[in-house]
Protein backbone atom coordinates (compact mmCIF):
# COMPACT_ATOMS: atom_id res chain seq x y z
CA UNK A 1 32.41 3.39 33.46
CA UNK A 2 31.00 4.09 29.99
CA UNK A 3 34.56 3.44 28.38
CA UNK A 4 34.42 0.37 29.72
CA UNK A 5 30.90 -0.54 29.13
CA UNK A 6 32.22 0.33 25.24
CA UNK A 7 34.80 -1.98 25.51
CA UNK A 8 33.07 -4.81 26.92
CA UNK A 9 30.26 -4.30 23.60
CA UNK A 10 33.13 -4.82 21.76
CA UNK A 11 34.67 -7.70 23.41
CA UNK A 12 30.89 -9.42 23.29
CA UNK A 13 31.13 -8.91 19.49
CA UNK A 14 34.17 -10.59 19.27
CA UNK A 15 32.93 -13.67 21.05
CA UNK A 16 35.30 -12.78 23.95
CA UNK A 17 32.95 -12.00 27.18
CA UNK A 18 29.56 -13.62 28.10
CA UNK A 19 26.21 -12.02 27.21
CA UNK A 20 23.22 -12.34 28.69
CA UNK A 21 20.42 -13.17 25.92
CA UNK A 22 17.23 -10.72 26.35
CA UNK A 23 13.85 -13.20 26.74
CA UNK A 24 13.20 -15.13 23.53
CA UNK A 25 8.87 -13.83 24.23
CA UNK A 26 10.62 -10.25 24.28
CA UNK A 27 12.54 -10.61 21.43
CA UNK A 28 9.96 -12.01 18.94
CA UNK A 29 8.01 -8.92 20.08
CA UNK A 30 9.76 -6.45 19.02
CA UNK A 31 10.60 -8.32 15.68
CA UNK A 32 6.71 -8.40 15.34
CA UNK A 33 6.24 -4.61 16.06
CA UNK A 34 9.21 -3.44 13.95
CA UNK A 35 8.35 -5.45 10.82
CA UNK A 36 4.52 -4.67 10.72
CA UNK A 37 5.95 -1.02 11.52
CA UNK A 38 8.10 -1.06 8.38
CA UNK A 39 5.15 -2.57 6.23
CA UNK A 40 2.40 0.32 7.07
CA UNK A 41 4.44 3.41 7.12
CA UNK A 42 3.82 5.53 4.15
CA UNK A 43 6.87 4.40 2.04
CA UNK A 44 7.46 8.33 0.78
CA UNK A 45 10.11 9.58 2.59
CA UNK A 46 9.95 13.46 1.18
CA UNK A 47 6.12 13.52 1.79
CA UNK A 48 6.84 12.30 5.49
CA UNK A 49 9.85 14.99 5.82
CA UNK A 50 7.59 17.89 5.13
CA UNK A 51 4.47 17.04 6.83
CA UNK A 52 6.75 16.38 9.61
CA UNK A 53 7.97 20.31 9.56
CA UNK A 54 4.65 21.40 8.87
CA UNK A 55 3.64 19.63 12.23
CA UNK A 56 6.10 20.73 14.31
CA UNK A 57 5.94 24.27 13.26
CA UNK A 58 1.99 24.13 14.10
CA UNK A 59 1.13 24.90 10.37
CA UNK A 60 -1.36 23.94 8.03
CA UNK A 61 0.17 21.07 5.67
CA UNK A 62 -0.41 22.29 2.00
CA UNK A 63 -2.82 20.48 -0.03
CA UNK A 64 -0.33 19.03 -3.16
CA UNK A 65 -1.69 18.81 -6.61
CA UNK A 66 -1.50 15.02 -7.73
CA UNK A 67 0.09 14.17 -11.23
CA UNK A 68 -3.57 13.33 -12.43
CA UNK A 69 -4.44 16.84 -12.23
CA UNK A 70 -1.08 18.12 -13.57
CA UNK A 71 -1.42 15.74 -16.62
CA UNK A 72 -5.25 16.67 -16.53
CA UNK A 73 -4.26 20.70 -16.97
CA UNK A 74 -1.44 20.15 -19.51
CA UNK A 75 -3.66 18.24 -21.70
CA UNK A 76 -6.81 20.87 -21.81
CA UNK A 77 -3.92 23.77 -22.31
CA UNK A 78 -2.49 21.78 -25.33
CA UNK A 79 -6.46 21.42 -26.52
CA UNK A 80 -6.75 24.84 -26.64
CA UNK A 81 -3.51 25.53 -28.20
CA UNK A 82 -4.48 22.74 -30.99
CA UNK A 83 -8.19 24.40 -31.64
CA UNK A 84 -11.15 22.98 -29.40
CA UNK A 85 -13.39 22.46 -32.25
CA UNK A 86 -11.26 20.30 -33.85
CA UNK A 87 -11.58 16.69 -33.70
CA UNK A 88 -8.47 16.02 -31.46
CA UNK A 89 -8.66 19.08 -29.60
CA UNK A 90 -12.15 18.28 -28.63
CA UNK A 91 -10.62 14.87 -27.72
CA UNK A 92 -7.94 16.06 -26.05
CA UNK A 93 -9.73 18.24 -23.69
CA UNK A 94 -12.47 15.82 -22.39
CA UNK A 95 -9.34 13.56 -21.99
CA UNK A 96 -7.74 16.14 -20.07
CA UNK A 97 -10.89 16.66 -17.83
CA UNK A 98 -11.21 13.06 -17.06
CA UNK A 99 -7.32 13.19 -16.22
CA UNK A 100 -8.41 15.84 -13.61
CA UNK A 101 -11.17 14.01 -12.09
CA UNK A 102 -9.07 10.98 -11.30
CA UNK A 103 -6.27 13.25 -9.89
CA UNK A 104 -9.19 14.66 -7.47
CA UNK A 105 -9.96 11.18 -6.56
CA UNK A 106 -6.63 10.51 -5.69
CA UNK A 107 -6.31 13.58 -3.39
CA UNK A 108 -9.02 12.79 -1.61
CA UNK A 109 -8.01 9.09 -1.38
CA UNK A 110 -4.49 10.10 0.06
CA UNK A 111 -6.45 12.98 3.02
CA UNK A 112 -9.08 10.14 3.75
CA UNK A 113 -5.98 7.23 4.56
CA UNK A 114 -4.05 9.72 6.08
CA UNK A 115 -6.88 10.67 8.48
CA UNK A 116 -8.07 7.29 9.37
CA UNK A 117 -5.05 5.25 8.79
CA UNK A 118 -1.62 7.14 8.67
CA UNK A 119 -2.19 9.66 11.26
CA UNK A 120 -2.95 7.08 14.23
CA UNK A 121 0.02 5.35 13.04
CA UNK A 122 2.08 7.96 13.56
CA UNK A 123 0.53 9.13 16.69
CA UNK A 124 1.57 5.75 18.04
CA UNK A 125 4.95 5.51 16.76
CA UNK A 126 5.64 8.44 18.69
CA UNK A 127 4.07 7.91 21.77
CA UNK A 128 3.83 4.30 23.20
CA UNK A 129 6.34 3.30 20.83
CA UNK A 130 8.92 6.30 22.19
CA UNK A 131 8.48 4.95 25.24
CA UNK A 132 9.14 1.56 25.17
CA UNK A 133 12.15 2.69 22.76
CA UNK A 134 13.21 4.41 25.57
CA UNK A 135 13.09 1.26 27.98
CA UNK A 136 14.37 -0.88 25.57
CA UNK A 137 17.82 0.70 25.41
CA UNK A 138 17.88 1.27 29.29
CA UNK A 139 17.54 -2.87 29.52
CA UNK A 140 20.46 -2.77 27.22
CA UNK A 141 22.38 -0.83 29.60
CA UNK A 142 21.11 -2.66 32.42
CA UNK A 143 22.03 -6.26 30.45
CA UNK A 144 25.91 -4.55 30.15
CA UNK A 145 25.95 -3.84 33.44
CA UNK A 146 25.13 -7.70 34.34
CA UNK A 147 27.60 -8.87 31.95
CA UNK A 148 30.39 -6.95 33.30
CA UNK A 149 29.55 -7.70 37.06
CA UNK A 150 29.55 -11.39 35.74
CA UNK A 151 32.96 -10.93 34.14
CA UNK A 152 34.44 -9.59 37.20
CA UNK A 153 32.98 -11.61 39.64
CA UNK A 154 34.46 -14.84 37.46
CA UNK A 155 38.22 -13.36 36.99
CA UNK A 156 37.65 -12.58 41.11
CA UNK A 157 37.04 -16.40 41.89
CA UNK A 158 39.54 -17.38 39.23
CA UNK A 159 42.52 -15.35 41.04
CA UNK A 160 41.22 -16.26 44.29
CA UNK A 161 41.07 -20.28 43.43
CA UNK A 162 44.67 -19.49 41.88
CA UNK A 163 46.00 -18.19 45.54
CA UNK A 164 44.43 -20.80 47.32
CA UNK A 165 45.84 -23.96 45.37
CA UNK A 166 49.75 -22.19 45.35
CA UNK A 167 51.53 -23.31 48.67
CA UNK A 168 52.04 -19.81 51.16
CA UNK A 169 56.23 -20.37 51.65
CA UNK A 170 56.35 -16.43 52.29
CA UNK A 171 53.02 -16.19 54.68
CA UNK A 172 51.15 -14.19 52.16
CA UNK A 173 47.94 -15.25 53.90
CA UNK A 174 46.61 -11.10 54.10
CA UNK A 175 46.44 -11.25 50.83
CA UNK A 176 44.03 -14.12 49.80
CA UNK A 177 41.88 -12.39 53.06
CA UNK A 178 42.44 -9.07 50.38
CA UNK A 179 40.74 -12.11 46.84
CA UNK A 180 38.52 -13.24 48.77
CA UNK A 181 36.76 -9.49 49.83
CA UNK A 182 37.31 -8.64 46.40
CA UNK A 183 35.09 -11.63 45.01
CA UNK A 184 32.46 -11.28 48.00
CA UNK A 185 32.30 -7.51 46.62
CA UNK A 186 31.91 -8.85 43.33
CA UNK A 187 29.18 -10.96 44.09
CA UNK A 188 27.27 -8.45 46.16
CA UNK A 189 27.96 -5.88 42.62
CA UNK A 190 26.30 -8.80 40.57
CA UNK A 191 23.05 -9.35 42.63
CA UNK A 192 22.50 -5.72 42.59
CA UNK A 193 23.32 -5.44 39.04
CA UNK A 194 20.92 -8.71 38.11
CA UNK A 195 18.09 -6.94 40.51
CA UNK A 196 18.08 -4.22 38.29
CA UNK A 197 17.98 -5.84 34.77
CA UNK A 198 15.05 -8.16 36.39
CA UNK A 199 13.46 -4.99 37.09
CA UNK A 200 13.85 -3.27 33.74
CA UNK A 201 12.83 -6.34 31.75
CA UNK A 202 9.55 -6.61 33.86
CA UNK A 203 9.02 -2.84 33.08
CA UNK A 204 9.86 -3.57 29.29
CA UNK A 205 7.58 -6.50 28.99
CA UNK A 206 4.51 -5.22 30.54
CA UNK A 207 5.11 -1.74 28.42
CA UNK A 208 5.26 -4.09 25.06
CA UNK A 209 2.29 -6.51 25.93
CA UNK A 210 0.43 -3.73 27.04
CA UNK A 211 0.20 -2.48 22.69
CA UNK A 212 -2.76 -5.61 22.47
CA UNK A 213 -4.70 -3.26 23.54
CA UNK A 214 -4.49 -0.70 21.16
CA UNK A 215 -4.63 -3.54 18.23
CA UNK A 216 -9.06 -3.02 18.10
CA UNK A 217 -8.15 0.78 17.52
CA UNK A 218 -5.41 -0.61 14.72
CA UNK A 219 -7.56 -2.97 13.33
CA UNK A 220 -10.67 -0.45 12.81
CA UNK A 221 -7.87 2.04 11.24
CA UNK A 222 -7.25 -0.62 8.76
CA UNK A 223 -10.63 -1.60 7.76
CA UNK A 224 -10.88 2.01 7.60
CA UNK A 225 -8.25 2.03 5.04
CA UNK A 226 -9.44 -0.72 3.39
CA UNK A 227 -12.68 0.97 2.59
CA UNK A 228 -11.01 3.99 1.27
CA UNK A 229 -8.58 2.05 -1.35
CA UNK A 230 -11.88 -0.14 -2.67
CA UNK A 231 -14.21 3.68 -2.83
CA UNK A 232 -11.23 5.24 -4.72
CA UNK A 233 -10.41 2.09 -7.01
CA UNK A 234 -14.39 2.35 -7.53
CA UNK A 235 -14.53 5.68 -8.46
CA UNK A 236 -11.80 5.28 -10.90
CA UNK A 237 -13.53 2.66 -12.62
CA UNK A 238 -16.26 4.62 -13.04
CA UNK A 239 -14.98 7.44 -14.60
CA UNK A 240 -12.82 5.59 -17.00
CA UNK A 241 -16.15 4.14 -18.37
CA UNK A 242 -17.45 7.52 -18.41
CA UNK A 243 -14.68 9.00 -20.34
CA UNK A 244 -15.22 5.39 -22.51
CA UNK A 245 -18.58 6.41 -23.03
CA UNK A 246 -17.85 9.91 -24.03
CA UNK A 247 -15.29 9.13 -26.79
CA UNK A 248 -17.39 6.47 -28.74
CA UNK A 249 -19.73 9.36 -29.34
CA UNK A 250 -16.67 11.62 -30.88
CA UNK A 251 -15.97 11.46 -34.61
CA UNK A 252 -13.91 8.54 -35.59
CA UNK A 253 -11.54 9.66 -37.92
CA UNK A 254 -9.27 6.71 -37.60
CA UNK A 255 -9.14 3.00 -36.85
CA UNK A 256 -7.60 1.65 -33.79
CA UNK A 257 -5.80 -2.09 -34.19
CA UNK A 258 -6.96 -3.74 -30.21
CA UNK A 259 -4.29 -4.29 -28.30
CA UNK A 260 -3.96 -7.68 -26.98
CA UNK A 261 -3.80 -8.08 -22.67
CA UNK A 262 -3.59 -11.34 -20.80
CA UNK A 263 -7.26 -11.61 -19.15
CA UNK A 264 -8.16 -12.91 -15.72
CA UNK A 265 -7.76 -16.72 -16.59
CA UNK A 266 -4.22 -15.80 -18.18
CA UNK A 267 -5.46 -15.87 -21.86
CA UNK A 268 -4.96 -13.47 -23.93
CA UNK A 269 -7.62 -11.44 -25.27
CA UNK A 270 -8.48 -7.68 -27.04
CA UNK A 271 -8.70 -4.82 -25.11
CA UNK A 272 -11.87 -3.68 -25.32
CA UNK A 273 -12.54 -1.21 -28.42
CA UNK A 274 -14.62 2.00 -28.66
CA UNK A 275 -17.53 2.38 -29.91
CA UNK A 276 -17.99 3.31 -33.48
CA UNK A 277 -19.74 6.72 -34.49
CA UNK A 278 -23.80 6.16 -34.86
CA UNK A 279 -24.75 9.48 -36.39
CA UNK A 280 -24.92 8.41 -40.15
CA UNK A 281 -27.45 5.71 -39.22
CA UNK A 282 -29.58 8.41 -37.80
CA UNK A 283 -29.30 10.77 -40.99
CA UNK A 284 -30.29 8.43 -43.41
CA UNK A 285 -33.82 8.73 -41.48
CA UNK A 286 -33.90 5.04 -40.40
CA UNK A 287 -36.07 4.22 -37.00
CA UNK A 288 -35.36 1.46 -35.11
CA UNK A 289 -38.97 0.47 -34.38
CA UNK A 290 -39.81 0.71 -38.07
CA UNK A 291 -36.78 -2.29 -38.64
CA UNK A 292 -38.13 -5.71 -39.77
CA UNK A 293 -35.70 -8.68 -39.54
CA UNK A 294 -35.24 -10.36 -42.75
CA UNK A 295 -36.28 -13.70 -43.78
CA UNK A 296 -32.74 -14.53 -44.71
CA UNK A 297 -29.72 -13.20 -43.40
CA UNK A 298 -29.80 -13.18 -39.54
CA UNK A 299 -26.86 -14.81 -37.48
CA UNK A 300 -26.00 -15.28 -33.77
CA UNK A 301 -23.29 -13.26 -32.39
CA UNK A 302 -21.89 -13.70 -29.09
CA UNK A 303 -21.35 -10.47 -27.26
CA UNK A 304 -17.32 -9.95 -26.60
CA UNK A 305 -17.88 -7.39 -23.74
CA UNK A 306 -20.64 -5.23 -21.89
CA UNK A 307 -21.91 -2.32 -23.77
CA UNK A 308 -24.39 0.27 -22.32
CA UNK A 309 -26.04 2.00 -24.96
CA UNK A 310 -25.69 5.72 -25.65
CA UNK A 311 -29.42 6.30 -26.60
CA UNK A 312 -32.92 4.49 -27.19
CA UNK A 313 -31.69 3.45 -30.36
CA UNK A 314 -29.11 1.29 -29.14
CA UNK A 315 -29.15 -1.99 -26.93
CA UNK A 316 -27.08 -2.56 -24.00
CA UNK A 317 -24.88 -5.44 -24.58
CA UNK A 318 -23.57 -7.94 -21.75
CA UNK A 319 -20.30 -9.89 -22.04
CA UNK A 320 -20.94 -13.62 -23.31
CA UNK A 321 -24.66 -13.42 -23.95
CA UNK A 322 -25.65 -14.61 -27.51
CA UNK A 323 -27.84 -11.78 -29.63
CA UNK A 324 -29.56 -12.38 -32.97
CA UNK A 325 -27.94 -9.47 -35.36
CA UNK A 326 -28.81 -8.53 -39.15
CA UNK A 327 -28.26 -5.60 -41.33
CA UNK A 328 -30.59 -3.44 -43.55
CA UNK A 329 -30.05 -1.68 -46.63
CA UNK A 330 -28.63 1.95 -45.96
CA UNK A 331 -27.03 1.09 -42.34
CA UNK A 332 -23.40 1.82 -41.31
CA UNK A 333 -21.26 -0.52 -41.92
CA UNK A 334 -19.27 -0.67 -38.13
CA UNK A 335 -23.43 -1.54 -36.94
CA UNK A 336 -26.30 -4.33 -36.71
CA UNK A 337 -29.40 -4.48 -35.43
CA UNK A 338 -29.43 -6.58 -32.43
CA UNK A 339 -32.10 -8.78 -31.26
CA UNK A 340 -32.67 -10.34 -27.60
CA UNK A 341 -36.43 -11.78 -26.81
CA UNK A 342 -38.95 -8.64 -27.34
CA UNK A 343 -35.61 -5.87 -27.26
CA UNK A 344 -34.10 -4.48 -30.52
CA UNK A 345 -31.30 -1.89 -31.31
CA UNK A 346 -28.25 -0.77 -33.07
CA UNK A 347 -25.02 -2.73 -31.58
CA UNK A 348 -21.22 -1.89 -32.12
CA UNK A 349 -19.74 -4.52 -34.74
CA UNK A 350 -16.29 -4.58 -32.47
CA UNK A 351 -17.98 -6.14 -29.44
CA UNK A 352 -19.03 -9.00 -31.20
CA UNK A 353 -17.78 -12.20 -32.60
CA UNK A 354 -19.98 -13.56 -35.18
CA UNK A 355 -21.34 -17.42 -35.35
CA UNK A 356 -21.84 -19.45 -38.19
């Protein structure tokens, strides 16, 4: 029977025998389940492989360093090699330990979506979807079954309408008694046959419409999910304007041409420079609250992008605002003094354009 199940796959494939088509609702359901399936699986296939023998041999997955912190640790041990006191070794290394942090962000972004996102996926995938997996191929076998019952049943009535239409000159009657049995049998073989694929694709149905109700439990993974990618984004955000923060207050021993970047609208504009070094001002003994503004000499600026300021003598800057700035006598040449209302303070040349 399963050779000629086999064959009668293969004569369906080449157009030869009839096949019954599964329910169009049925179908389109598990087109729906295997395509979302394919779009939220974790698309590493190693990562998958291992925690998958980690799992089944009731072990404790490893906790894998991320290339953040590998990048992170080969930075600080080429800051050590190049001197830590020296101006890119001290650069280097808080580099390096900014590299780190975002690694550790990333770690704990991966545990936290595989906790609330990837792990009920997979618990599903092989549970309630191994099931109706299961089903599913026993319909097939059921729909083969039909097929060739039909097929049968159809070259029966075709050799007994044959018989019946040639004229009987040798009394051959016993034998269209023998077609006819053989079709009746035929047709008792197909209504069992059709009882039983009824049966299974009732069974297959119910097993597939019955996933709606694990789609609030899906849907609260995913906002889960959601929540994690927009903390970890966050974070990293954060600590690149840390580490921005920390290297405008390193010695600038070079000059940096901006880079240009298409910005949201599509435009290009500068990436945003660092800061310049502030120290001089401060050893030539010049106090902010002692600065007058001249009588002659002060222009608007408009403020290219946000700045918070590294100390009281400095004033936070936000992008597109329009500032009053002037220089005084002794003052580094990369600063102003920045006005806005009753506020005063030293302000990074770079982030400014200047108006006439």
């Amino acid at each position: 029977p399963h050779i000629s199940l086999q064959l009668f796959h293969t004569e369906e494939k080449l157009g030869q025998a009839e096949k019954t088509e599964l329910d169009a609702h049925l179908e389109n359901l598990l087109a729906r389940i295997y395509r979302q399936t394919e779009i939220l699986l974790q698309p590493n296939p190693s990562a998958r492989i291992e925690e998958f023998f980690y799992e089944k041999l009731d072990k404790k997955i490893p906790s894998r360093i991320t290339n953040g912190e590998l990048l992170g640790q080969y930075m600080q041990d080429a800051a050590n090699d190049f001197g830590a006191a020296t101006p890119y070794g001290s650069t280097l290394m808080k580099v390096g330990e900014y590299q780190r942090k975002l690694g550790e962000t990333e770690r704990e972004f991966m545990q936290t979506s595989a906790i609330s996102f990837l792990t009920p996926l997979r618990n599903f995938l092989e549970g309630d979807w191994r099931t109706i997996s299961r089903e599913r191929r026993l319909l097939e076998n059921r729909r083969l079954d039909l097929d060739v019952c039909k097929a049968r049943l159809k070259k029966a009535k075709v050799a007994e309408a044959k018989a019946s239409a040639m004229p009987d000159f040798q009394e051959t009657r016993p034998r269209n008694y023998v077609l006819s049995a053989s079709a009746s049998a035929a047709e008792h073989e197909l209504r069992v046959a059709q009882t039983e694929f009824d049966r299974q694709a009732e069974v297959t149905r119910l097993l597939l419409e019955g996933i709606s109700s694990t789609h609030v439990n899906h849907l609260r993974c995913l906002h889960e999910f959601v929540e994690a990618q927009a903390t970890y984004y966050a974070q990293c955000h954060r600590l690149m304007q840390e580490l921005q923060r920390e290297l405008a207050r390193f010695p600038n021993t070079f000059t940096v041409t901006p880079s240009i970047s298409a910005g949201p609208s599509g435009v290009a504009q500068s990436a945003m420079p660092a800061a310049p070094h502030s120290k001089a001002m401060e050893a030539d003994g010049l106090k902010i609250e002692e600065v007058q503004a001249p009588a002659a000499g002060t222009r608007k600026a408009k403020v290219l992008y946000d700045y918070d300021a590294a100390d009281a003598t400095e004033l936070s800057l936000m992008a597109d605002e329009l500032i009053t700035v002037y220089t005084v006598p002794g003052m580094d040449p990369d600063w102003l003094i920045g006005e806005r209302g009753n506020q005063k303070g030293k302000v990074p040349v770079t982030y400014l354009e200047l108006l006439s």
